[in-house]
Protein backbone atom coordinates (compact mmCIF):
# COMPACT_ATOMS: atom_id res chain seq x y z
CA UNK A 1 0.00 0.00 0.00
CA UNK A 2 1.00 3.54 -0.57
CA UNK A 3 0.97 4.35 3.59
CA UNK A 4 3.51 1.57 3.64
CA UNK A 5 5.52 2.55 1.19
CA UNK A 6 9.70 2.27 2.00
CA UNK A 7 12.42 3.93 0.63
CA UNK A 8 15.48 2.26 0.25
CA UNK A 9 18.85 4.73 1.04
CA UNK A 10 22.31 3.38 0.38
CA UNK A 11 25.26 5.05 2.11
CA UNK A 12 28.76 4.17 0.59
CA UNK A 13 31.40 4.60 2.51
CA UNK A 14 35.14 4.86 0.47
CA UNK A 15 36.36 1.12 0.47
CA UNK A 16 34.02 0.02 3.10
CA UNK A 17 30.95 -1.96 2.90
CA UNK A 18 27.47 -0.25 1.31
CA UNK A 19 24.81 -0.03 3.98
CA UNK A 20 21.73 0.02 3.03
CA UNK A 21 18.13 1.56 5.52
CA UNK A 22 14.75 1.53 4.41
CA UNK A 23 12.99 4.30 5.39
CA UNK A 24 9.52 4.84 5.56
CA UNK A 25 8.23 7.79 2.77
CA UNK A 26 6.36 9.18 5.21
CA UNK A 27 9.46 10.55 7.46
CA UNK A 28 10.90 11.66 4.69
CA UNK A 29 7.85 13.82 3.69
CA UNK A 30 7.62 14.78 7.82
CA UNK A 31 11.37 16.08 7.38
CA UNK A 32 10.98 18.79 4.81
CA UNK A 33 7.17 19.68 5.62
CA UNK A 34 8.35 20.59 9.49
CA UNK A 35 10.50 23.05 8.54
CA UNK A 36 8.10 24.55 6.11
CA UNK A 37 5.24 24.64 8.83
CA UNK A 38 7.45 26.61 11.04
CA UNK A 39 8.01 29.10 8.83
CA UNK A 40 4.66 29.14 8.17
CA UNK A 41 4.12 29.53 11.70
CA UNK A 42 6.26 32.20 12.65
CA UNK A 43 5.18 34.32 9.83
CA UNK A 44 2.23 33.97 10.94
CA UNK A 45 2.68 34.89 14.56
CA UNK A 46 5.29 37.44 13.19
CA UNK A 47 1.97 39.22 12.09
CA UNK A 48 -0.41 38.54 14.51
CA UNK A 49 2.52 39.81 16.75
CA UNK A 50 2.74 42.87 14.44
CA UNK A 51 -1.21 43.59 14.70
CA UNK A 52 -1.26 43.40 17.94
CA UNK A 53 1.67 46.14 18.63
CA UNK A 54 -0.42 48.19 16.29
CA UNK A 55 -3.67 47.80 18.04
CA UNK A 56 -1.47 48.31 21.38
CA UNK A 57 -0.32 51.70 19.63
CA UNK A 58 -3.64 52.76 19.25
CA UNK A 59 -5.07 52.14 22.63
CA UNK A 60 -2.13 54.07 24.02
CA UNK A 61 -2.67 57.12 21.50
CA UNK A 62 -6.63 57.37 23.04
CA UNK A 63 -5.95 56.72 26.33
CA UNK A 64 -3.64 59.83 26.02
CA UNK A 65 -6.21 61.81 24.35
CA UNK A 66 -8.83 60.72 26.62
CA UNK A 67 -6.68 61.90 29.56
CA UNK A 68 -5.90 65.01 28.01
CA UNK A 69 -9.71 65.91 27.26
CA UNK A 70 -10.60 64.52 31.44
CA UNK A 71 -7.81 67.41 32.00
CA UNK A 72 -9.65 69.99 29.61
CA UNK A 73 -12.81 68.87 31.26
CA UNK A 74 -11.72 69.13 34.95
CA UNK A 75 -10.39 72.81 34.24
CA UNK A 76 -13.94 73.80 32.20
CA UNK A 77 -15.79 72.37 35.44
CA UNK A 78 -13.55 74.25 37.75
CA UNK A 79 -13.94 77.47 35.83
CA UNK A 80 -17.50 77.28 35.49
CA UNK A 81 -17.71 76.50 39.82
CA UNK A 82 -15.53 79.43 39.74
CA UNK A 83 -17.57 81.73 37.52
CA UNK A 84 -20.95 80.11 39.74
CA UNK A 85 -19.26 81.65 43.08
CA UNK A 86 -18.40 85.23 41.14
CA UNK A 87 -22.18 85.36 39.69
CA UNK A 88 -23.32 84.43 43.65
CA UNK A 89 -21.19 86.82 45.14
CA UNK A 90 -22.42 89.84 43.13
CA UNK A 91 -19.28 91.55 43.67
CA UNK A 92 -18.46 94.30 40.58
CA UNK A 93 -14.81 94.17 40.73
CA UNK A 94 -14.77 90.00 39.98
CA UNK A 95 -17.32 90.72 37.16
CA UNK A 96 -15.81 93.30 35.45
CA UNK A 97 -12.90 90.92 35.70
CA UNK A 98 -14.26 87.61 34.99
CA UNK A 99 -15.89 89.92 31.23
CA UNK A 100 -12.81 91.61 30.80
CA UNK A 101 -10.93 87.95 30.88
CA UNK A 102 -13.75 86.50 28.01
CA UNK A 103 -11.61 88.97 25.69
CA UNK A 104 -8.17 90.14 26.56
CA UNK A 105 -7.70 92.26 23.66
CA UNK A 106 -10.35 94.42 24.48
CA UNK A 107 -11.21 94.19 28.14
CA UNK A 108 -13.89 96.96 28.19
CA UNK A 109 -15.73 95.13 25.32
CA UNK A 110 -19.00 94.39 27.03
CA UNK A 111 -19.29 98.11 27.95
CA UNK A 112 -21.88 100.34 25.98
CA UNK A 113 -20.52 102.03 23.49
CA UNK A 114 -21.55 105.26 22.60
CA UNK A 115 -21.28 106.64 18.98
CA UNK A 116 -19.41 108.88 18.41
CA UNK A 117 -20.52 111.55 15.91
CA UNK A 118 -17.75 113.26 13.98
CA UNK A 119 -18.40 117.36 13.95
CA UNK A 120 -18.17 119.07 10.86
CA UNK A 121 -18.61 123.17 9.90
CA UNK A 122 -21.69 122.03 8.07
CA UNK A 123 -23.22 119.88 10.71
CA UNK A 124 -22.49 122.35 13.82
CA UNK A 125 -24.18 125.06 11.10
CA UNK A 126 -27.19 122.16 10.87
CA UNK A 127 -27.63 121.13 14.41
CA UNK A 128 -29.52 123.71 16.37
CA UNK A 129 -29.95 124.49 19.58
CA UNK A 130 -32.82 123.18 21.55
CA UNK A 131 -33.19 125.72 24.46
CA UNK A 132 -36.32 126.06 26.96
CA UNK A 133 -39.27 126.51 25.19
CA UNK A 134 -40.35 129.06 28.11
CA UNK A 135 -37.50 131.04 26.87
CA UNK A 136 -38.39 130.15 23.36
CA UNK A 137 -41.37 131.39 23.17
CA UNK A 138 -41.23 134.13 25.50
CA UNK A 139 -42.70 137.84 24.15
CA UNK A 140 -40.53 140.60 25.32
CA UNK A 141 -41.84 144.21 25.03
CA UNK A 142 -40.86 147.47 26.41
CA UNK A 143 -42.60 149.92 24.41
CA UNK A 144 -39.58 151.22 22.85
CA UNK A 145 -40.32 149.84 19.30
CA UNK A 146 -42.98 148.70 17.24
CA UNK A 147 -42.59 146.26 14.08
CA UNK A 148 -45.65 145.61 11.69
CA UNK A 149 -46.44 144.47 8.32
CA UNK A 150 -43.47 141.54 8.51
CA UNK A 151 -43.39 139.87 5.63
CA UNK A 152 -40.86 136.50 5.31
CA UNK A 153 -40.48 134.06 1.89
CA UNK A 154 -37.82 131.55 1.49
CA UNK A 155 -36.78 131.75 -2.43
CA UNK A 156 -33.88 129.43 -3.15
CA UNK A 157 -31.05 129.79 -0.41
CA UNK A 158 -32.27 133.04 0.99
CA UNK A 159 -35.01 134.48 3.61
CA UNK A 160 -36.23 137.47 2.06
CA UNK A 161 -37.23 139.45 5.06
CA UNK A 162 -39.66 142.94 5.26
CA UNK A 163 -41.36 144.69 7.93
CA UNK A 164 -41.70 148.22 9.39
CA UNK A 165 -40.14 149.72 12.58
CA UNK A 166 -41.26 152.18 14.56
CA UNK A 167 -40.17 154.20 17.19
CA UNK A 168 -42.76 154.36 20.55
CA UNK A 169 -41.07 157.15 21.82
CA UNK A 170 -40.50 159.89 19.52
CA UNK A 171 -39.29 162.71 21.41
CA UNK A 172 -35.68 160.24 21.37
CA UNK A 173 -33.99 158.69 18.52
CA UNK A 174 -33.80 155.25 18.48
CA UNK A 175 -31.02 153.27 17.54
CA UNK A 176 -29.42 149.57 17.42
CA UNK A 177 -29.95 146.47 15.74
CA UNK A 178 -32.32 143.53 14.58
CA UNK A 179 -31.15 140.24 14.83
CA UNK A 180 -32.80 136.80 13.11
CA UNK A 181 -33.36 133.45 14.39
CA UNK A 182 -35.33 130.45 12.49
CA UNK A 183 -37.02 128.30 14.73
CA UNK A 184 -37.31 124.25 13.51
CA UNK A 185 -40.24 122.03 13.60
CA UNK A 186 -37.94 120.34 16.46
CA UNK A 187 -38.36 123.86 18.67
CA UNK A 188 -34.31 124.03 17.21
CA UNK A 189 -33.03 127.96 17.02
CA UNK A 190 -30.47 129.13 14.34
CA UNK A 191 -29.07 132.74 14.16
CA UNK A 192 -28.97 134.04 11.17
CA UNK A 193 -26.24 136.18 9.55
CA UNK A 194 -26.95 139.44 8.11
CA UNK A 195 -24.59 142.46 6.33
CA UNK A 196 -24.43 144.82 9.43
CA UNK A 197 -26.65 147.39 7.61
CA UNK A 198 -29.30 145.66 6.47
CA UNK A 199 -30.59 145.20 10.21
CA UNK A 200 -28.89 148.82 11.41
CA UNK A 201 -31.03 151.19 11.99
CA UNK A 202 -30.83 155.09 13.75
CA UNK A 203 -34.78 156.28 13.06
CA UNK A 204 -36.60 159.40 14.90
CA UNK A 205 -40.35 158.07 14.06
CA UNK A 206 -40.52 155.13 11.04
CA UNK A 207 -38.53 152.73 8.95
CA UNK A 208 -38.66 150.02 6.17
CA UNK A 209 -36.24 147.20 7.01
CA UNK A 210 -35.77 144.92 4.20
CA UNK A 211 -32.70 141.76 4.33
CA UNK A 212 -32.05 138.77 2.36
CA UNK A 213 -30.35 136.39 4.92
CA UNK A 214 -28.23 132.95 3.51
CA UNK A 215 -30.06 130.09 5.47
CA UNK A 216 -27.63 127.72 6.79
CA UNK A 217 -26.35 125.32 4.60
CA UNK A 218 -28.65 121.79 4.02
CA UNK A 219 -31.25 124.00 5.74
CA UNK A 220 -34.65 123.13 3.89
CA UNK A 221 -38.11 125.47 4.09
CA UNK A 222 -40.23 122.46 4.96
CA UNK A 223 -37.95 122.64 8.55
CA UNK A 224 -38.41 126.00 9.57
CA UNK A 225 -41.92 127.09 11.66
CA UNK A 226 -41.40 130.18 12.01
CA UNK A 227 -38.43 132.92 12.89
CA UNK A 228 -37.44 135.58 15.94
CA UNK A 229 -37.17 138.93 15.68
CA UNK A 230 -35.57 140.60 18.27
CA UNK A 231 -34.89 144.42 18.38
CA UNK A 232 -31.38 145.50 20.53
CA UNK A 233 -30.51 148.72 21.80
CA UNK A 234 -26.72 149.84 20.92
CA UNK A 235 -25.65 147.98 24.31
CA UNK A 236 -27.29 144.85 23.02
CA UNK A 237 -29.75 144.75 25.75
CA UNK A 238 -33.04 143.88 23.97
CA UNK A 239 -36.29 146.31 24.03
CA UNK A 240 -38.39 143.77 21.62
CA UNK A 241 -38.62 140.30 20.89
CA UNK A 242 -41.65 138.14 19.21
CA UNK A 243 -42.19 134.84 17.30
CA UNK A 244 -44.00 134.96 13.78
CA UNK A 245 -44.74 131.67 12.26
CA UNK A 246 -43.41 131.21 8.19
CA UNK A 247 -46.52 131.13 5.88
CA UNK A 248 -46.33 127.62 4.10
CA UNK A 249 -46.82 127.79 0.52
C-alpha cells in the first residue's frame, strides 16, 4: 500500500561496505514539511505579533487623548464653579474681571458704546440748539419799538425778510440792531447772519427794514416754523422780541 511505502537509502562509505536503511516515505515527507510549517508559523505569529503592537499603539494614542480631554474637562468644570461663586457673590470688581478675561484684547468690550458723531462746519451750522421753550417762546416788550407788516419768503437759499419799525417814543432817537433766528419744527433755534446794515437802523419816528439772509447750509423750508425777531438797543440789551410763524406755501 501507498501508507507503507519504504524507501530504500544506500550510504557508501570509500572502500568500506554499502549499507543500506529503508525508510519509511512518510518521514521523509515529515522532514521537509516541518521546517516549512514553522516558517509558516512564525510568519504567521510574526503578524499577529505585528497587529497586535499596532492595536497596542492605538489604545495608548486614546488613552492619552482621553486623559488630556478629562484634564480639559476638569479645568472647564472648575472654571464654570468658579464663575458660579463670582455670579453668587455679586461683587463688581470680579465681574468686570471675569468679562474683561472673556476677551483680553479688548477688556472693556461688554461696555456700551456710545457713537461717536464726527463734527463738521456744516453739521455744527445744521444742528440747532434746543433751548427752553419758556424762553423760546417768551414775548418781550418794552414799548420802545414797534414792528408791523413783517413779511418772510424763502426763495432758493435766501429768507427774504420785510417789515416796518417804529419808534414808541418819539421825542428820542432810536437806535441799534435787529437780529434773526429760524425756529425748527424740532423747537431748534439758528441765528442768522446778516450784512451789518441791512438790520442797522438810527430812526426818529418810522422805517422800512428789508434783508435777504443765507439760510444755513442743508437748511430746507419744509424745517423752519417760524423765525425771531428781536430788536437790541446799541448795548445789546433787547427792548423787543416776538415769534411769527413762516406762511407755508
Amino acid at each position: 500500500m501507498a501508507g507503507r511505502e519504504k524507501i530504500d537509502i544506500l550510504i557508501m562509505r570509500g572502500a568500506g561496505r554499502v549499507g543500506r536503511y529503508h525508510v519509511a516515505a512518510g518521514w521523509l515527507r515529515a522532514v521537509w514539511l516541518t521546517p516549512l510549517c514553522l516558517t509558516l508559523l512564525l510568519a504567521l505569529a510574526a503578524g499577529i505579533a505585528w497587529r497586535l503592537r499596532e492595536a497596542n499603539s492605538r489604545l495608548s494614542r486614546r488613552v492619552e487623548a482621553l486623559a488630556g480631554e478629562r484634564e480639559g474637562v476638569g479645568e472647564r468644570l472648575l472654571r464654570l464653579e468658579n464663575i458660579e461663586k463670582i455670579l453668587r457673590s455679586k461683587d463688581a470688581t470680579e465681574l468686570e474681571t471675569l468679562l474683561a478675561s472673556v476677551n483680553p484684547d479688548n477688556p472693556g468690550w461688554w461696555k456700551p458704546q456710545t457713537e461717536e458723531r464726527k463734527s463738521t462746519p456744516e453739521s455744527k451750522e445744521r444742528e440747532a440748539v434746543k433751548p427752553d421753550l419758556s424762553k423760546l417762546l417768551a414775548r418781550l416788550d418794552s414799548n420802545q419799538a414797534g414792528v408791523d407788516n413783517l413779511r418772510a419768503k424763502v426763495e432758493g437759499r435766501k429768507l427774504q425778510l420785510n417789515f416796518d419799525l417804529s419808534n414808541l417814543s418819539p421825542q428820542s432817537t432810536l437806535s441799534g440792531r435787529g437780529e434773526v433766528a429760524l425756529i425748527g419744527n424740532d423747537a431748534s433755534l439758528t441765528t442768522l447772519k446778516a450784512d451789518r446794515d441791512e438790520l442797522s437802523f438810527q430812526i426818529q419816528r418810522f422805517k422800512q427794514i428789508a434783508a435777504n439772509l443765507s439760510l444755513p447750509s442743508k437748511y430746507d423750508a419744509k424745517d423752519i416754523y417760524g423765525l425771531r425777531l428781536t430788536i437790541l438797543d446799541p448795548a445789546g440789551k433787547s427792548v423787543y422780541s416776538q415769534i411769527f410763524p413762516l406762511a407755508k406755501e
